[in-house]
Protein backbone atom coordinates (compact mmCIF):
# COMPACT_ATOMS: atom_id res chain seq x y z
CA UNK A 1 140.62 8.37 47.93
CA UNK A 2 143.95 10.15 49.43
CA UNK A 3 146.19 9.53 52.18
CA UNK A 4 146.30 12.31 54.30
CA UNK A 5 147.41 12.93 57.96
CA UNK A 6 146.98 16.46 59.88
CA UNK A 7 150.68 18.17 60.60
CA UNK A 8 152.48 21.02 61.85
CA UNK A 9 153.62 22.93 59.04
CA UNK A 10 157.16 23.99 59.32
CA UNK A 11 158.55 26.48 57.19
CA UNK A 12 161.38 26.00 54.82
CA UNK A 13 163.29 27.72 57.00
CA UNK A 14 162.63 25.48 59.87
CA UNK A 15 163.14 22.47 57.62
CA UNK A 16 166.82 23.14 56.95
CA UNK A 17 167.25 24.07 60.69
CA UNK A 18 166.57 20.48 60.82
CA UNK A 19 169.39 19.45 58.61
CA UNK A 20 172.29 19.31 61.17
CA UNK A 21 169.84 17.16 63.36
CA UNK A 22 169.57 14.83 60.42
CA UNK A 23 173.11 14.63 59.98
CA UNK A 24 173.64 13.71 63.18
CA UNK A 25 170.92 11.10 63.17
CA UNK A 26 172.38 9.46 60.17
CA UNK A 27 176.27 9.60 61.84
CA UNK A 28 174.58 7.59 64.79
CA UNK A 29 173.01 4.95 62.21
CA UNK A 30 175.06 5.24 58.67
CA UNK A 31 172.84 2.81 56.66
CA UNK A 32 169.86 5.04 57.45
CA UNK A 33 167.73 6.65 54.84
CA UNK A 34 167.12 9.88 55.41
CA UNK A 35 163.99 11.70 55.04
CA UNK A 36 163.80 14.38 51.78
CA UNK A 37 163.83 17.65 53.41
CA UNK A 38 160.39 19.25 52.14
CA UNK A 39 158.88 15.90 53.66
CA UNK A 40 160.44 16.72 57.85
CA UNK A 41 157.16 17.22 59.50
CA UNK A 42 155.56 16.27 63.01
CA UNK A 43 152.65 14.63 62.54
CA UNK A 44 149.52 15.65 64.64
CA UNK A 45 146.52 13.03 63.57
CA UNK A 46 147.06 9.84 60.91
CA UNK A 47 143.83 9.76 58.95
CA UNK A 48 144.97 7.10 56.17
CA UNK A 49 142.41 6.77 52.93
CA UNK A 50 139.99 9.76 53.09
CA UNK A 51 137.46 10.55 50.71
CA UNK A 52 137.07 14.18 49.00
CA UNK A 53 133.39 14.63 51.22
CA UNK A 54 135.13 13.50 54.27
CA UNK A 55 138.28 15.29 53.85
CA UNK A 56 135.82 18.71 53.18
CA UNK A 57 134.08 18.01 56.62
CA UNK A 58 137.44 17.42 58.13
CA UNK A 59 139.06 20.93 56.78
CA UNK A 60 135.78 22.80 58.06
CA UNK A 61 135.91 21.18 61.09
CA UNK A 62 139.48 22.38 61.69
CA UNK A 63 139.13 25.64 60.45
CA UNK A 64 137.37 25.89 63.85
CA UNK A 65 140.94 25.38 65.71
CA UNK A 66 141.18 28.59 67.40
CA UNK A 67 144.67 28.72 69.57
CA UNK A 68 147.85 30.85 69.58
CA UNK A 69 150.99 30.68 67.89
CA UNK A 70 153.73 28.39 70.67
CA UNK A 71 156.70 27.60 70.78
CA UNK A 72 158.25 23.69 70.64
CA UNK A 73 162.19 23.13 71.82
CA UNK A 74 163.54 19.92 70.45
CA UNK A 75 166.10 18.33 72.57
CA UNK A 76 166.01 14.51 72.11
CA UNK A 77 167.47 12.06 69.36
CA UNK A 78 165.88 8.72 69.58
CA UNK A 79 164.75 6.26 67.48
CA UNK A 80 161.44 3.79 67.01
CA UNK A 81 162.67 -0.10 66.10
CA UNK A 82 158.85 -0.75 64.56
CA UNK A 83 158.90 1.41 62.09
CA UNK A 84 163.03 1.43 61.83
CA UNK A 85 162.85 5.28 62.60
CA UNK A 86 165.30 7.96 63.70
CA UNK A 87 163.61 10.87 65.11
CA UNK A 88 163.95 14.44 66.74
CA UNK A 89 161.52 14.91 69.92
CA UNK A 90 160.92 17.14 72.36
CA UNK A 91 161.86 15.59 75.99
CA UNK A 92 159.08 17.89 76.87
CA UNK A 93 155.50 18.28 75.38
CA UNK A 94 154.61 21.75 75.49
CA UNK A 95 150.51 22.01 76.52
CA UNK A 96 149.93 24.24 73.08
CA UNK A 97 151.05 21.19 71.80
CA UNK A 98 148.86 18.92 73.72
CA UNK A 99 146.25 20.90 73.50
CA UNK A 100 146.32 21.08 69.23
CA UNK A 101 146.96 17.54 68.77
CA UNK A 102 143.61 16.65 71.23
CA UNK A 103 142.04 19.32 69.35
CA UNK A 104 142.68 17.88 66.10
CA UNK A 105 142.33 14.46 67.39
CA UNK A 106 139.18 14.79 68.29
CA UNK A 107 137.62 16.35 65.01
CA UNK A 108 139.12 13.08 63.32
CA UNK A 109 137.46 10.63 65.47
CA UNK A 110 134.18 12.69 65.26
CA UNK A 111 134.56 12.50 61.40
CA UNK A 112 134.90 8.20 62.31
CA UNK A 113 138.80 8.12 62.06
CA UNK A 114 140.42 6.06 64.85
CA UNK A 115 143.90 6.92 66.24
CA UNK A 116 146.19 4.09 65.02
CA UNK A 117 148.56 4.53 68.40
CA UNK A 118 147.90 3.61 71.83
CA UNK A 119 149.26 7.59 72.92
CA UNK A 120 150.54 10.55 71.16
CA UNK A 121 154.66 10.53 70.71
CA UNK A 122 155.22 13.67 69.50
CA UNK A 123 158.73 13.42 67.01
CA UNK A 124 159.76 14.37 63.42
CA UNK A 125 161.21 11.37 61.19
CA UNK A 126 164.74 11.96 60.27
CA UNK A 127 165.62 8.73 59.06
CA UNK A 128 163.78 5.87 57.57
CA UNK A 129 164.94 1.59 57.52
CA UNK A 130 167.52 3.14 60.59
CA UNK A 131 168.57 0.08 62.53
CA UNK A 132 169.77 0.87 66.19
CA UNK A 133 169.28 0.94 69.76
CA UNK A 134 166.09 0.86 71.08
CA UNK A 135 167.66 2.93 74.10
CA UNK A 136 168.95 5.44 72.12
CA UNK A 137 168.11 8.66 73.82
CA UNK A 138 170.37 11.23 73.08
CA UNK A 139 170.19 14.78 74.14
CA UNK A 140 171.19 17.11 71.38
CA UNK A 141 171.89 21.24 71.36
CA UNK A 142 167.82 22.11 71.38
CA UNK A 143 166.50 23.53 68.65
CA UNK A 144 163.44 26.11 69.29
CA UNK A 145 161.12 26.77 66.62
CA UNK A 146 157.78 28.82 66.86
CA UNK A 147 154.78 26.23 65.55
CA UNK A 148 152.37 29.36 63.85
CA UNK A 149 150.34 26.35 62.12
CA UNK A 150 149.41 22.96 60.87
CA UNK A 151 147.97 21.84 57.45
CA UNK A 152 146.62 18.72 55.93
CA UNK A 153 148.85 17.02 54.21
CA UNK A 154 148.58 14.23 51.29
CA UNK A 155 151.30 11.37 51.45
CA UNK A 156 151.70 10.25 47.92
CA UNK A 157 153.94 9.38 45.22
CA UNK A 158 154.95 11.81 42.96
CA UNK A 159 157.41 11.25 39.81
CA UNK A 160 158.29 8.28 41.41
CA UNK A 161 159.18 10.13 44.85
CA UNK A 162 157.29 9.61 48.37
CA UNK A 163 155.97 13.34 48.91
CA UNK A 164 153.77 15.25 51.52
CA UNK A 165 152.28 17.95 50.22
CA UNK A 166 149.85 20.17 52.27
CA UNK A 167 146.23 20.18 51.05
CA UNK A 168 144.91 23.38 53.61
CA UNK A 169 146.96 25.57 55.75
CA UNK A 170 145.22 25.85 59.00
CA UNK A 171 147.15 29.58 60.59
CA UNK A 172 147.61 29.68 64.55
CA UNK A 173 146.33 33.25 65.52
């Protein structure tokens, strides 16, 4: 059994042009934790424990994905107080967006996966055990990245390390 969650995959490229946003994040809440930067990702679908069958059925499934490349603008610092997160969002969900995340969604709960949140936030974790406002809604200078794909990742702990490492690349064509 793994832990694995579906997730736009963001270049290393686009992960350090998340770095000032992090800084930021972690100047509005110091004692913070901030998030290694190979692990900044925006999650589409939570699966939790998967087995290798179901995780097979789940990568043909979503190999079936067929959608353009889109662009995402992030704009908004704010912050979850359960889990103590910081995050970057977008103040406005592109449909591509939308339309992926249903997409994906609804593979998972085909496979028998149920979606852990009442509605889909879109964000990217910055900061982890961040204690702050609740109203903390920030605007920051938006950051526009083209989404090209999504993978399925593995959340596990590696050398001692929390890691996400992508399991299948899934391209946006």
């Amino acid at each position: 059994m793994q832990r694995l969650f579906f997730s736009l995959k963001f270049s290393p490229v686009q992960q350090q042009q998340l770095l000032p946003y992090q800084q930021q994040a972690l100047s509005v809440c110091p004692s913070a934790n901030a998030v290694d930067t190979d692990n900044l990702h925006l999650t589409l679908f939570f699966l939790g424990q998967t087995d290798s069958e179901q995780q097979q059925r789940l990568i043909s499934a979503a190999q079936q994905i067929n959608m353009p490349p889109f662009n995402l603008t992030l704009d908004t610092l704010s912050c979850f107080t359960k889990p103590k997160i910081l995050y970057l969002a977008p103040s406005h969900i592109p449909n591509a967006l939308w339309q992926l995340q249903q997409q994906v969604a609804a593979l998972c709960k085909t496979a028998g996966f149920s979606d852990m949140h009442d509605s889909y936030r879109p964000h990217i974790t910055l900061a982890r055990q961040a204690l702050c406002d609740a109203a903390l809604q920030q605007p920051v200078v938006p950051l526009t990245m083209q989404v090209s794909g999504f993978a399925l990742y593995q959340s596990a702990q590696f050398n001692g390390r929390l890691q996400y490492r992508p399991l299948h690349h899934f391209v946006l064509i």
